[in-house]
Protein backbone atom coordinates (compact mmCIF):
# COMPACT_ATOMS: atom_id res chain seq x y z
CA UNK A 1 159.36 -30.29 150.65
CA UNK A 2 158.25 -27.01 149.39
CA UNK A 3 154.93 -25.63 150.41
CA UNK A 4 152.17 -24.29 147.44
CA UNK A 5 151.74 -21.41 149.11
CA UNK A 6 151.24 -17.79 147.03
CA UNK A 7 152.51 -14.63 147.92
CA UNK A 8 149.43 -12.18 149.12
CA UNK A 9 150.53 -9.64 145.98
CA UNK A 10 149.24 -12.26 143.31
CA UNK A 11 145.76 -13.34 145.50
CA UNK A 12 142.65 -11.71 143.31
CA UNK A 13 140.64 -9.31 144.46
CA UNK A 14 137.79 -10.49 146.14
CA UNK A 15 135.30 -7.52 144.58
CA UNK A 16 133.90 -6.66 140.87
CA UNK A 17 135.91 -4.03 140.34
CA UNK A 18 134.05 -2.56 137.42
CA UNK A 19 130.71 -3.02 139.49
CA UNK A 20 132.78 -1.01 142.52
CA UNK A 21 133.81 1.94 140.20
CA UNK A 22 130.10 2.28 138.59
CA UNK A 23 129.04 2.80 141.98
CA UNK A 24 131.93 5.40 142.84
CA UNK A 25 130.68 6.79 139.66
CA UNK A 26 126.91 7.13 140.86
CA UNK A 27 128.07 8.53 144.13
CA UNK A 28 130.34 11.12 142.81
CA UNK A 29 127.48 11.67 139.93
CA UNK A 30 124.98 12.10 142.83
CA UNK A 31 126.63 14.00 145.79
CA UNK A 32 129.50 15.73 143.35
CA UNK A 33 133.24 15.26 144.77
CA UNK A 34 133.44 16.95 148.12
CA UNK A 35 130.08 15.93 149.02
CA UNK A 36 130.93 12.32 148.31
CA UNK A 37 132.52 11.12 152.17
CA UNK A 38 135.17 8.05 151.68
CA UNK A 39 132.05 5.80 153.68
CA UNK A 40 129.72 6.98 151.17
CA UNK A 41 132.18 5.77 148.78
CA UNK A 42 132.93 2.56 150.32
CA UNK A 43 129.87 1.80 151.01
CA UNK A 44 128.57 1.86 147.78
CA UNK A 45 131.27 0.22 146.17
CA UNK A 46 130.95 -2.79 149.04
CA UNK A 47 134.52 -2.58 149.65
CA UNK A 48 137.13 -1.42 152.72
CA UNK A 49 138.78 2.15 152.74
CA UNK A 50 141.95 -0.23 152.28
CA UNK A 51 140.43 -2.37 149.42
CA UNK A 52 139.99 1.19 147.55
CA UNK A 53 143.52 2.54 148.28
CA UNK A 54 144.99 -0.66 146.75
CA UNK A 55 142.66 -0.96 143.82
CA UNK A 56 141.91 2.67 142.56
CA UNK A 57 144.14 4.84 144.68
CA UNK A 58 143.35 7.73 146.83
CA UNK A 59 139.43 9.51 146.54
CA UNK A 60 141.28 12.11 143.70
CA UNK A 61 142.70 9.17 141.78
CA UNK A 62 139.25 6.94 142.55
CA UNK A 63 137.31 10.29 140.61
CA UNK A 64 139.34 10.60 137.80
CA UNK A 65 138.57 6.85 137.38
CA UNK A 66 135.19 8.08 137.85
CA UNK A 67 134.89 10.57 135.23
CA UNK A 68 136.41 8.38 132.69
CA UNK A 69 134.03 5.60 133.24
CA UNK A 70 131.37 8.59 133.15
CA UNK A 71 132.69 9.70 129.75
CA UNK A 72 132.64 6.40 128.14
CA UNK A 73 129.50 5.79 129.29
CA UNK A 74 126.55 7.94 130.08
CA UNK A 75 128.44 11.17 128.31
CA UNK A 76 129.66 8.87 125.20
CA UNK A 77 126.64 10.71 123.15
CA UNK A 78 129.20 13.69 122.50
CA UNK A 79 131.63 11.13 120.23
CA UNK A 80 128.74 10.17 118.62
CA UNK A 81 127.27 13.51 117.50
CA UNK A 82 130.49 14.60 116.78
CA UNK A 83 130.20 11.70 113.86
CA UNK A 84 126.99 13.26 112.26
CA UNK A 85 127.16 14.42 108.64
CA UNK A 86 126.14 18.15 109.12
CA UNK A 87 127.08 20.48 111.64
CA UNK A 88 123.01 20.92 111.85
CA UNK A 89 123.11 16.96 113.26
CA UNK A 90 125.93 17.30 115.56
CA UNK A 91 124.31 19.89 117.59
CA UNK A 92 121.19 18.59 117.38
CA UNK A 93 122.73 15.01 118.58
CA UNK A 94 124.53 16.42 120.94
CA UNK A 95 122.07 18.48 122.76
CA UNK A 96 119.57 15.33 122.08
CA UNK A 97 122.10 13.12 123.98
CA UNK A 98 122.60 15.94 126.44
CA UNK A 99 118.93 15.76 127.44
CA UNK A 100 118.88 11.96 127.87
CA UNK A 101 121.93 11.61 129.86
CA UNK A 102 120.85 14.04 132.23
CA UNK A 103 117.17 12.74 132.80
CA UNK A 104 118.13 8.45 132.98
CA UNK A 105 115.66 7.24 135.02
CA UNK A 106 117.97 4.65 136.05
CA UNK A 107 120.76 7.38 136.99
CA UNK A 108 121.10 10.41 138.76
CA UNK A 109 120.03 13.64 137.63
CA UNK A 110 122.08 15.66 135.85
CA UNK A 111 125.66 15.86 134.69
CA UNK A 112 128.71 14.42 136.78
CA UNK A 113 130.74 16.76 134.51
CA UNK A 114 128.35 20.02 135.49
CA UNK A 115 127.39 19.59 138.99
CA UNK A 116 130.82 17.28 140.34
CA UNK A 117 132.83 20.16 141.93
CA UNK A 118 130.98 23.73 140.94
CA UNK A 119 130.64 24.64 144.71
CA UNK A 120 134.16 23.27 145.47
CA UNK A 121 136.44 24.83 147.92
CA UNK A 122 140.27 24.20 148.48
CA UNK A 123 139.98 20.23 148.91
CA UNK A 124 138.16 20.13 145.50
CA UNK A 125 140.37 22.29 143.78
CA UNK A 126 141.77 19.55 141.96
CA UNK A 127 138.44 17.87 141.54
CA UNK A 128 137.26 21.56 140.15
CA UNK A 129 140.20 22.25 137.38
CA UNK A 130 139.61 18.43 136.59
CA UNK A 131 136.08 19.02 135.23
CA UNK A 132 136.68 22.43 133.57
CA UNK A 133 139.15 20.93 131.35
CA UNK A 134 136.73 17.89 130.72
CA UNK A 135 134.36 20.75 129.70
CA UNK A 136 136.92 22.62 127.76
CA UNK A 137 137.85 19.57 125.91
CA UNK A 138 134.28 18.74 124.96
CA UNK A 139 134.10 22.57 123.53
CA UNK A 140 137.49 21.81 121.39
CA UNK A 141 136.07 18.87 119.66
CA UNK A 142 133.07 20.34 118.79
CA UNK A 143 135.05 23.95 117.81
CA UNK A 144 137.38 21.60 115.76
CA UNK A 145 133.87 19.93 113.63
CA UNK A 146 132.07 23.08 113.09
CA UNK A 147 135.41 24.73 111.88
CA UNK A 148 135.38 21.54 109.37
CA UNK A 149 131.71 22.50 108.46
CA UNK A 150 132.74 25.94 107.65
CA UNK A 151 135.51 24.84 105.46
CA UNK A 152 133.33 22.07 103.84
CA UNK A 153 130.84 25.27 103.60
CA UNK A 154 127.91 23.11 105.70
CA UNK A 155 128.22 26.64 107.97
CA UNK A 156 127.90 30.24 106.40
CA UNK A 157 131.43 31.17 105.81
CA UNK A 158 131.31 34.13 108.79
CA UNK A 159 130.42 31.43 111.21
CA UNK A 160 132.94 31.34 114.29
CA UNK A 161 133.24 28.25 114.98
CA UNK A 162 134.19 28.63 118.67
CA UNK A 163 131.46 30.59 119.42
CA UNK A 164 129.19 28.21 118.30
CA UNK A 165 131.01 25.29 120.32
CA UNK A 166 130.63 27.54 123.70
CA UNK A 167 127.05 28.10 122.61
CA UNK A 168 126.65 24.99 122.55
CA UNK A 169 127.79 23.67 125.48
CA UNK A 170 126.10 26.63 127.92
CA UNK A 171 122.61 25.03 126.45
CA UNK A 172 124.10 21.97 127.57
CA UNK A 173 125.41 22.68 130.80
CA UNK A 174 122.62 24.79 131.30
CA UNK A 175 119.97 21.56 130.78
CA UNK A 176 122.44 19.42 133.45
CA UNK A 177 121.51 22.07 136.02
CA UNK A 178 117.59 22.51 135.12
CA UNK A 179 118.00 18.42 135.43
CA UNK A 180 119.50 18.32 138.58
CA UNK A 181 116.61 20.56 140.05
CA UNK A 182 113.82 18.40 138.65
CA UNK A 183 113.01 19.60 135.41
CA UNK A 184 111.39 16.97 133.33
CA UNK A 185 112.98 14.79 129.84
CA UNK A 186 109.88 16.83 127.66
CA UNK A 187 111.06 20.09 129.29
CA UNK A 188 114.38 19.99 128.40
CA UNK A 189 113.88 19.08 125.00
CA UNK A 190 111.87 21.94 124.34
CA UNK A 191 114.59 24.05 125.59
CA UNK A 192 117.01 22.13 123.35
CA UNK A 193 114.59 22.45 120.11
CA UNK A 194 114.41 26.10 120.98
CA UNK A 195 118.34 26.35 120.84
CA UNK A 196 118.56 25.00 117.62
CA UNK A 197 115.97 27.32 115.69
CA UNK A 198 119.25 29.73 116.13
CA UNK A 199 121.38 27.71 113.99
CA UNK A 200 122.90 29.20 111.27
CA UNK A 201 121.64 28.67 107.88
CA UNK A 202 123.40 27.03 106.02
């Protein structure tokens, strides 16, 4: 008679997965990645070191996970400025959404994308080169708009469009960090507001 018995590989997990990673996510948002210890991790995520390893992979793999989850959520504002109508509205969505994500009440301060590895040594090299090219990417899609807006002639036709994009993006990364050390919602809008009275006319 044969027995009913399953094969360990096909038991499911006995964890939320997408409840573990948003917690990895708050962690590595919170403590950045070397500062995030495999217990804080675990812990957090309510699951065993060997629960992780089997369901997200080592801490590297478990923050590039991370960062995707972060980017979908809580840093989804940049897809949706880049969707505004004028060049004027995409930088004034995105440093709008720039200030909100980094001032959640509900959420750590900052920006997971900022703060996550800038004091990382040799461990968080990875971690490090990870986030700059998250950083970089977020400059190319907004390069790639405004040089749209100059060719659509929503920017003045001297505009450089990558300069603007880097612009840009130091406000923003600049707010993350101001955020991170306390600096209030109403602050950082002001700071944004004062950005954009440099905008090019159009």
């Amino acid at each position: 008679m044969q027995t009913q018995r399953k094969a360990p590989i096909g038991r499911p997990r006995g964890f939320d997965a997408e409840k573990a990673l948003e917690q990895a996510m708050r962690v590595f948002w919170s403590q950045g990645y070397e500062g995030a210890s495999l217990t804080d991790l675990t812990n957090a995520m309510g699951i065993s070191r060997t629960s992780m390893y089997a369901a997200f992979g080592n801490k590297e793999d478990l923050f590039q996970k991370a960062l995707q989850r972060y980017t979908d959520g809580p840093a989804a504002y940049l897809p949706r400025a880049l969707a505004e109508p004028t060049a004027r509205q995409v930088a004034t969505a995105f440093l709008t959404g720039s200030v909100r994500a980094t001032t959640r009440p509900d959420s750590p301060a900052g920006c997971l994308g900022v703060q996550g590895s800038l004091a990382a040594g040799e461990p968080g090299r990875d971690a490090r080169d990870t986030l700059a090219a998250w950083r970089n990417n977020a400059i190319s899609l907004l390069q790639e708009r405004f040089q749209r807006a100059v060719d659509e002639g929503d920017l003045p036709a001297g505009t450089d469009p990558g300069l603007l994009a880097r612009y840009l993006m130091t406000v923003s990364n600049g707010i993350a960090v101001q955020a991170a050390g306390g600096a209030t919602r109403d602050d950082l809008q002001m700071v944004a507001d004062m950005a954009l009275r440099q905008w090019p006319p159009a």
